[in-house]
N, C-alpha and C. Protein backbone atom coordinates (compact mmCIF):
# COMPACT_ATOMS: atom_id res chain seq x y z
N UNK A 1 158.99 136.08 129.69
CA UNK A 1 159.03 136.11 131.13
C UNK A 1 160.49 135.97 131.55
N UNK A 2 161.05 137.02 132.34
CA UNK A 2 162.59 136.57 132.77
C UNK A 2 162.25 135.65 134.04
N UNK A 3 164.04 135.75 134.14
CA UNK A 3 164.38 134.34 134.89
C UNK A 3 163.63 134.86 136.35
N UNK A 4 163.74 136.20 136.62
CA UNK A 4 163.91 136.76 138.01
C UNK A 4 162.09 136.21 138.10
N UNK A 5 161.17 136.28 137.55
CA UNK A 5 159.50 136.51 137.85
C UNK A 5 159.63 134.53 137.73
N UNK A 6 160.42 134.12 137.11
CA UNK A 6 160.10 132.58 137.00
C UNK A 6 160.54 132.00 138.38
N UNK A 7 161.71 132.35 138.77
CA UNK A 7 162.18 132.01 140.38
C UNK A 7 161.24 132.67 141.59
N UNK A 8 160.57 133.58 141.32
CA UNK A 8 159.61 134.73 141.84
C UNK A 8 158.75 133.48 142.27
N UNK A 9 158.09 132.91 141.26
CA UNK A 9 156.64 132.02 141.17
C UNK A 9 157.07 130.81 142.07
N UNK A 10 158.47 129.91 141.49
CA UNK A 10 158.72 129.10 142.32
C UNK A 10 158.91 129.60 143.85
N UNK A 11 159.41 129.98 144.04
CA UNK A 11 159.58 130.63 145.59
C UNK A 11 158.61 131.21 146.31
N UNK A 12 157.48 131.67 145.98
CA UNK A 12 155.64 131.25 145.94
C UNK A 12 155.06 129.94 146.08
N UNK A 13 155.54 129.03 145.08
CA UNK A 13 155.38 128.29 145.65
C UNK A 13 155.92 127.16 147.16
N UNK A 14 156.94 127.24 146.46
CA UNK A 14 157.29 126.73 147.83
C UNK A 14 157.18 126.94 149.14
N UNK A 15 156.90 128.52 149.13
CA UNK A 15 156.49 129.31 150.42
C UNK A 15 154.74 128.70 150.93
N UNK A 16 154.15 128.52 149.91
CA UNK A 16 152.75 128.53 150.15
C UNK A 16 152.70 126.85 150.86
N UNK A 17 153.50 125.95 150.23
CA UNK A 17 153.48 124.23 150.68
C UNK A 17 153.93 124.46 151.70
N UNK A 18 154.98 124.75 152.50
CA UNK A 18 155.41 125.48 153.68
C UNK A 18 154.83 125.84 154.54
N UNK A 19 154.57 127.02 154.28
CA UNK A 19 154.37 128.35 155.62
C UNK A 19 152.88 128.52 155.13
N UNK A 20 152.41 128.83 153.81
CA UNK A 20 151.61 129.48 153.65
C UNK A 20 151.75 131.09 153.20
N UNK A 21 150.58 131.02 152.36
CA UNK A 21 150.87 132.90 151.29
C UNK A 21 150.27 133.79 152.23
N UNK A 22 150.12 135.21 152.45
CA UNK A 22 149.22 136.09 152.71
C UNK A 22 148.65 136.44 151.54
N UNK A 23 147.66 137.17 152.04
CA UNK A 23 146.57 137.63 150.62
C UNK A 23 147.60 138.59 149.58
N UNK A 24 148.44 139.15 149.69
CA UNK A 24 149.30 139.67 148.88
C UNK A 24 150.16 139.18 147.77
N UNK A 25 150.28 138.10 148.52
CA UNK A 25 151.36 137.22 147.97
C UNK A 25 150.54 136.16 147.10
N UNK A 26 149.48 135.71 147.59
CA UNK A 26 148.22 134.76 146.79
C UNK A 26 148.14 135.68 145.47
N UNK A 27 147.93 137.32 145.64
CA UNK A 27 147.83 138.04 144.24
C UNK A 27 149.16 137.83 143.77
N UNK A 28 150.09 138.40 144.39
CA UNK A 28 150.83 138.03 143.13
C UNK A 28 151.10 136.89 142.61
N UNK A 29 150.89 135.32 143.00
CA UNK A 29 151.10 134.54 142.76
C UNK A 29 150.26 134.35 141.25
N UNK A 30 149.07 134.44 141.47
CA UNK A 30 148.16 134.89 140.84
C UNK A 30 148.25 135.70 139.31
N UNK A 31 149.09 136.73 139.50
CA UNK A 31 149.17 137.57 138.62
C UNK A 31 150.35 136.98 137.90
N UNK A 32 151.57 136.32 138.67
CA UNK A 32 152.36 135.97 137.71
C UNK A 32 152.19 134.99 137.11
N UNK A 33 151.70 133.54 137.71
CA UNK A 33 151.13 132.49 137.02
C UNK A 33 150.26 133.29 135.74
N UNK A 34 149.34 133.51 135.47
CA UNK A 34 148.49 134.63 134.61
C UNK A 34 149.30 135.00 133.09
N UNK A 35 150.39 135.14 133.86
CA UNK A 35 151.82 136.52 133.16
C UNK A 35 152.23 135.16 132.48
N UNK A 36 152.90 134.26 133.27
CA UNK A 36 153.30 132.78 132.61
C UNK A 36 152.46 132.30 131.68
N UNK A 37 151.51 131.97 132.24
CA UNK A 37 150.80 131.28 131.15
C UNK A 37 150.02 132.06 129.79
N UNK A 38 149.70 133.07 129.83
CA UNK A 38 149.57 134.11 128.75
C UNK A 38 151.15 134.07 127.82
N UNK A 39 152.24 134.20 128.10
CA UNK A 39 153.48 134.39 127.50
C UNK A 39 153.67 132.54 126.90
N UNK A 40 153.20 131.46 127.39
CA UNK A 40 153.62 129.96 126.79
C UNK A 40 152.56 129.72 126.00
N UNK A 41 151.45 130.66 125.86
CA UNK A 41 150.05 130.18 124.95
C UNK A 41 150.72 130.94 123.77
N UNK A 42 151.13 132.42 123.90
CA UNK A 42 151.81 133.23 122.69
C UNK A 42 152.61 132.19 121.92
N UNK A 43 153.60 131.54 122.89
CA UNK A 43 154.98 131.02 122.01
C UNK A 43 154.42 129.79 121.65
N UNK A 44 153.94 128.99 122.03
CA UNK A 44 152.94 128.21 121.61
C UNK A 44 152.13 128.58 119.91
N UNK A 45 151.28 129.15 120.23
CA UNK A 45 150.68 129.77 118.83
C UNK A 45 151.59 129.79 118.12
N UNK A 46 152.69 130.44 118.41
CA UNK A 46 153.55 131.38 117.04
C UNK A 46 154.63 129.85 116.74
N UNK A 47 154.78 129.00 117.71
CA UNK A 47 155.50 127.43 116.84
C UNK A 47 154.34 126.82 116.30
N UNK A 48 153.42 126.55 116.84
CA UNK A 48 152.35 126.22 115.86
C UNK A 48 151.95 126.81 114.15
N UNK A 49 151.97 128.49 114.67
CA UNK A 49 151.58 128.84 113.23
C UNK A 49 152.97 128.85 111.93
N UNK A 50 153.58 128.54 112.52
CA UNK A 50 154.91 128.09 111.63
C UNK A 50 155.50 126.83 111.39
N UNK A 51 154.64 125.68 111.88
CA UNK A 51 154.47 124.43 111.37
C UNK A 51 154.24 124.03 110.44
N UNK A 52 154.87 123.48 109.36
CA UNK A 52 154.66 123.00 108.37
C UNK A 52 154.33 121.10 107.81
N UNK A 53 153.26 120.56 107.62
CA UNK A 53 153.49 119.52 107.68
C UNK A 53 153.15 118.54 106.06
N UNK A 54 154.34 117.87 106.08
CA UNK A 54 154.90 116.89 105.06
C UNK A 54 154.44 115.77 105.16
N UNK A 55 153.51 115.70 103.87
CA UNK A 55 153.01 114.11 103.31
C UNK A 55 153.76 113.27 102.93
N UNK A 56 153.47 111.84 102.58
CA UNK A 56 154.29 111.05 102.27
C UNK A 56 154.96 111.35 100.60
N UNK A 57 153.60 111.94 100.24
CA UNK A 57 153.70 111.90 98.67
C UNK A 57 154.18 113.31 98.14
N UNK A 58 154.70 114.02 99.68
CA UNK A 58 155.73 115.20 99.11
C UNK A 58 154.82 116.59 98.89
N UNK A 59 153.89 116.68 99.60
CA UNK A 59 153.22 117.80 99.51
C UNK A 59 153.49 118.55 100.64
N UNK A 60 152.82 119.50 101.21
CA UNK A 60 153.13 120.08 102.73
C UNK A 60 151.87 120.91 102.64
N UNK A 61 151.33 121.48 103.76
CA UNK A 61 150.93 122.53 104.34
C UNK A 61 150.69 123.12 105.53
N UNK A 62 150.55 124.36 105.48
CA UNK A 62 150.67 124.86 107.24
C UNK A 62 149.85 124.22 108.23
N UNK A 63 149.38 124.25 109.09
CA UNK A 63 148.92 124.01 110.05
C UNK A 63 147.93 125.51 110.03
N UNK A 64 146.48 125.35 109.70
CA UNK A 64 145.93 126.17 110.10
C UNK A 64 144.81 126.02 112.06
N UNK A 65 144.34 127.20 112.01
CA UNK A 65 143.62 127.14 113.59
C UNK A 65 141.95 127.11 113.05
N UNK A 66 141.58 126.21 113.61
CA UNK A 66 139.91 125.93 113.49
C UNK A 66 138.93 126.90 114.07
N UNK A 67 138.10 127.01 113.73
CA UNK A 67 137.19 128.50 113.96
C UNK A 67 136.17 127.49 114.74
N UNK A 68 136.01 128.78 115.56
CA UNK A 68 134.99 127.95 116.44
C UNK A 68 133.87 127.71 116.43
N UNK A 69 133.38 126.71 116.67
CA UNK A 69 132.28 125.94 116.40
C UNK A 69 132.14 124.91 115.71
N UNK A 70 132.98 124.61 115.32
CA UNK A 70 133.27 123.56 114.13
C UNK A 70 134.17 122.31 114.78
C-alpha cells in the first residue's frame, strides 16, 4: 500500500469525525481499509511463515499454520 492511499484513509477519516463522508467517500473508505487490511494479513503470513523457533535444547522449527478444525 503506498504512502499516498495510507494518507488517503487517514484524511477519510478525519473527514468523517468532522464533517461527515458522502456515500462515495464511505465506498472508498471502505475499499481502501479492505486494500489495507488484505496487504497487513499478506505481510503478516509471509513473517510468520518464515519464523523459526529455537528450543532450549538447540533444536528449531518453523512455525507451521493449523488446518481448520482442529
Amino acid at each position: 500500500m503506498t504512502d499516498e492511499k495510507i494518507a488517503r484513509i487517514n484524511a477519510l477519516a478525519k473527514k468523517a469525525k468532522t464533517e461527515g463522508l458522502t456515500e462515495a467517500e464511505q465506498a472508498e473508505q471502505q475499499a481502501l481499509r479492505a486494500e489495507y487490511i488484505a496487504g497487513f494479513r499478506r505481510s503478516l503470513k509471509a513473517q510468520l511463515d518464515n519464523t523459526v523457533v529455537l528450543n532450549p535444547d538447540g533444536t528449531s522449527y518453523r512455525l507451521r499454520q493449523k488446518r481448520k478444525g482442529h
